[in-house]
Protein backbone atom coordinates (compact mmCIF):
# COMPACT_ATOMS: atom_id res chain seq x y z
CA UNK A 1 -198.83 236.54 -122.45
CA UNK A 2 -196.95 233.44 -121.66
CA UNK A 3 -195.29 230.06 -122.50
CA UNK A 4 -194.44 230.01 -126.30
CA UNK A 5 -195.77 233.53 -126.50
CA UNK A 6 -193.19 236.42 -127.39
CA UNK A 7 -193.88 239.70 -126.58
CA UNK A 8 -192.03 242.65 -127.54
CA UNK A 9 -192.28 246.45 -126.00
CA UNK A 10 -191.46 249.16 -128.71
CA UNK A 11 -188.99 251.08 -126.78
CA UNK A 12 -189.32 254.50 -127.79
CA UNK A 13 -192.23 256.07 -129.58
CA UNK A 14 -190.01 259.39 -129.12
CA UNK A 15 -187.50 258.32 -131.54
CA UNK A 16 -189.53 258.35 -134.66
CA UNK A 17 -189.91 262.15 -136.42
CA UNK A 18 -192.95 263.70 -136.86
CA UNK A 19 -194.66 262.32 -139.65
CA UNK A 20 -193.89 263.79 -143.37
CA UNK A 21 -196.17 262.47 -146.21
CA UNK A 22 -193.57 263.13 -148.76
CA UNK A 23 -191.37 260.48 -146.53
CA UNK A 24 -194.08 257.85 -146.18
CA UNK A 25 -193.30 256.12 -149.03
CA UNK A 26 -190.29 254.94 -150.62
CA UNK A 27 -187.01 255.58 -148.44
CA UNK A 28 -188.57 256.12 -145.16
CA UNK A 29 -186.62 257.30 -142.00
CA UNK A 30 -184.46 254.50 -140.19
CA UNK A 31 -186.76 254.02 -137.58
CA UNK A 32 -190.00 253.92 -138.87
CA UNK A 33 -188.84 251.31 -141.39
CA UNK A 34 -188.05 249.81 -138.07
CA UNK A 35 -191.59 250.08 -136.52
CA UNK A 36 -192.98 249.09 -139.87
CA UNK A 37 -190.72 245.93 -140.26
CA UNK A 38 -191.71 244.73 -136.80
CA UNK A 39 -195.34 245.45 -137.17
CA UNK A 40 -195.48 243.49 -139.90
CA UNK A 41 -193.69 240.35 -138.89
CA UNK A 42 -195.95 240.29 -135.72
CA UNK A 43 -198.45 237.89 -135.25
CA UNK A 44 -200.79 240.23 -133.50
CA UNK A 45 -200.37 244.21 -132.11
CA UNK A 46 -201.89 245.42 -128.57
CA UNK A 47 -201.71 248.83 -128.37
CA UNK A 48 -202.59 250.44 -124.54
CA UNK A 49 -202.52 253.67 -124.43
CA UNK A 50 -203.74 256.10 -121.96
CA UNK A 51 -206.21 259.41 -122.98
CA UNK A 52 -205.18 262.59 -123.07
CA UNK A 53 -207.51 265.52 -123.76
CA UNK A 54 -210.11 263.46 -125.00
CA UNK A 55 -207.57 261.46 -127.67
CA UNK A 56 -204.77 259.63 -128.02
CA UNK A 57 -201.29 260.91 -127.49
CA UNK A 58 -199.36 262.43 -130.25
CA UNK A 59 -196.66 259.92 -130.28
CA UNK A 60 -199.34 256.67 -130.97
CA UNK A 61 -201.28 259.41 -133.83
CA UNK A 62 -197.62 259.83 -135.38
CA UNK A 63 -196.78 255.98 -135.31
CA UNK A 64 -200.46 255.35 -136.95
CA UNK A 65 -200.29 257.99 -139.75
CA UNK A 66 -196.34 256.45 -140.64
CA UNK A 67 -198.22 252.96 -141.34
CA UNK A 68 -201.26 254.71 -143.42
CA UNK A 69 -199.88 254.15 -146.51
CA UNK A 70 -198.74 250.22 -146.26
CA UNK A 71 -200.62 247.76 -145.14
CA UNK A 72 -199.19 246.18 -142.31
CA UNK A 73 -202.01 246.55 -140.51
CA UNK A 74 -204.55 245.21 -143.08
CA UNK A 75 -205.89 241.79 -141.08
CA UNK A 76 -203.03 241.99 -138.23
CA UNK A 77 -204.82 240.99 -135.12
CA UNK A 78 -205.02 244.59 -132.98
CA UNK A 79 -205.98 244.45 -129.18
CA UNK A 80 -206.27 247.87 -127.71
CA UNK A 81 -206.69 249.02 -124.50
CA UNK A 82 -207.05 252.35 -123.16
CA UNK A 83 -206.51 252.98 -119.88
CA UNK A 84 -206.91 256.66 -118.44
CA UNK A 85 -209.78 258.52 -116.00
CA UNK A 86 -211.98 258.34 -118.80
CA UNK A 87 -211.01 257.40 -121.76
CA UNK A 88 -214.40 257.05 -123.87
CA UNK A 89 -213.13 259.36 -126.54
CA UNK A 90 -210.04 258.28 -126.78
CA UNK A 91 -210.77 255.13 -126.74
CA UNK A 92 -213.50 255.37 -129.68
CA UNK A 93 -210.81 257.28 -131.59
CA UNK A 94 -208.45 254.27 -131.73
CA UNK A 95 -211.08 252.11 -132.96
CA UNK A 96 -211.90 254.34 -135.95
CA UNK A 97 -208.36 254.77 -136.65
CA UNK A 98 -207.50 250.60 -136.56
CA UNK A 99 -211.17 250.03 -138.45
CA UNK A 100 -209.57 252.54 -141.38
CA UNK A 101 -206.35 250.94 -141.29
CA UNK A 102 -208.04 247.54 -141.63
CA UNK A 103 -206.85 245.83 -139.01
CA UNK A 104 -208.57 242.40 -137.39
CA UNK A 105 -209.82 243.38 -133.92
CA UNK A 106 -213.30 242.82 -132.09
CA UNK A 107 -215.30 243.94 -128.98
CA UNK A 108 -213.46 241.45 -127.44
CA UNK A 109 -209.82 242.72 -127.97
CA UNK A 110 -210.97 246.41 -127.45
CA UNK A 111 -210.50 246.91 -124.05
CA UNK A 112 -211.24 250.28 -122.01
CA UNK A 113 -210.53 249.99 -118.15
CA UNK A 114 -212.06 253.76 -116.82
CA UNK A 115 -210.43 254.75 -113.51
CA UNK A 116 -207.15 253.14 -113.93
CA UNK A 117 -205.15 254.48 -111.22
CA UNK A 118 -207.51 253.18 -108.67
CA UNK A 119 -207.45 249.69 -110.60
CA UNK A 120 -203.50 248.93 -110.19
CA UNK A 121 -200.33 249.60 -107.65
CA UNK A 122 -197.39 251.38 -108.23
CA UNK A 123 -196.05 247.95 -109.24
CA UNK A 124 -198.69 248.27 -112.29
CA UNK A 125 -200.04 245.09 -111.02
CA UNK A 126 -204.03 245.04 -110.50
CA UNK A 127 -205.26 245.46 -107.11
CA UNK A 128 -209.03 245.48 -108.06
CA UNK A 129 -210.48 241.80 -109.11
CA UNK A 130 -213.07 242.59 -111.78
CA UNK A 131 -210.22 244.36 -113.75
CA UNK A 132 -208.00 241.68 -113.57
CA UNK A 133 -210.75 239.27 -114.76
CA UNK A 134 -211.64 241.47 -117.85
CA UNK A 135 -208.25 241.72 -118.81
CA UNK A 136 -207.67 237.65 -118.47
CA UNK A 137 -210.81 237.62 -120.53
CA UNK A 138 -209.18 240.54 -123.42
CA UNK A 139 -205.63 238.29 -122.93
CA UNK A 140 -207.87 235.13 -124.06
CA UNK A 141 -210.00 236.81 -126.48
CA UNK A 142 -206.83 238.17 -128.38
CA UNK A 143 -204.91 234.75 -128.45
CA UNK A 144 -208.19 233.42 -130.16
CA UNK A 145 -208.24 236.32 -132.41
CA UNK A 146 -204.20 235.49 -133.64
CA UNK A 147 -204.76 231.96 -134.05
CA UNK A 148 -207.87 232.02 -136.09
CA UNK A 149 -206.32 234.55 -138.21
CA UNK A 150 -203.58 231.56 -138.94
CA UNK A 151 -200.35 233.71 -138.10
């Protein structure tokens, strides 16, 4: 994003341990308190993720099932995009996981770009137009989608 927009990266999905549901409540681990904490004091989360083997990676299922029982996610604004060969499955997977964990997202803020590695450079910047236009459009769409939600 851009101008009075602040975005922040989460550096290290590695770092967290495998989730324990005996841990997820209470005194959790250092870093997912961490994760939670700045979940939750974000105005909005975009989560892009590539597929693998028809699903999302094992690091993004571990962060999800460490926020299933609070609700940080309850109304956040989500944006997701998933961008892989494919993707479809993936894709839909992340969906149903955000819809249970009741976050705010739309068509417009769910974003799958198929093909990606022919879409962008080894810069990551887009070299195909129609891409770059969607995204501008998903960019927009999730703006709208934090400011109506009043955060």
């Amino acid at each position: 994003m851009d101008g009075d927009n602040e975005v922040k990266v989460w550096p290290d999905l590695k770092s967290l341990p495998h989730f324990d549901p005996e841990l997820s409540v209470g005194d959790v681990p250092a870093e997912v308190g961490a994760l939670r904490e700045a979940i939750d004091g974000a105005d909005g989360v975009v989560i892009c993720t590539p597929e693998y083997i028809f699903s999302i990676p094992s690091g993004l299922k571990n962060v999800l099932e460490w926020c299933v029982a609070t609700t940080i996610f309850t109304n956040k604004p989500v944006g997701i995009i998933t961008a892989a060969a494919q993707g479809e499955k993936g894709h839909e997977e992340l969906q149903l996981i955000m819809q249970k964990l009741m976050a705010r997202l739309s068509d417009e803020t769910s974003l799958l770009i198929q093909g990606i590695k022919g879409k962008i450079d080894t810069n990551g910047e887009f070299i195909d137009e129609k891409t770059q236009e969607v995204f501008e459009r998903f960019v927009d769409s999730f703006r709208r989608l934090v400011l109506d939600s009043g955060r």
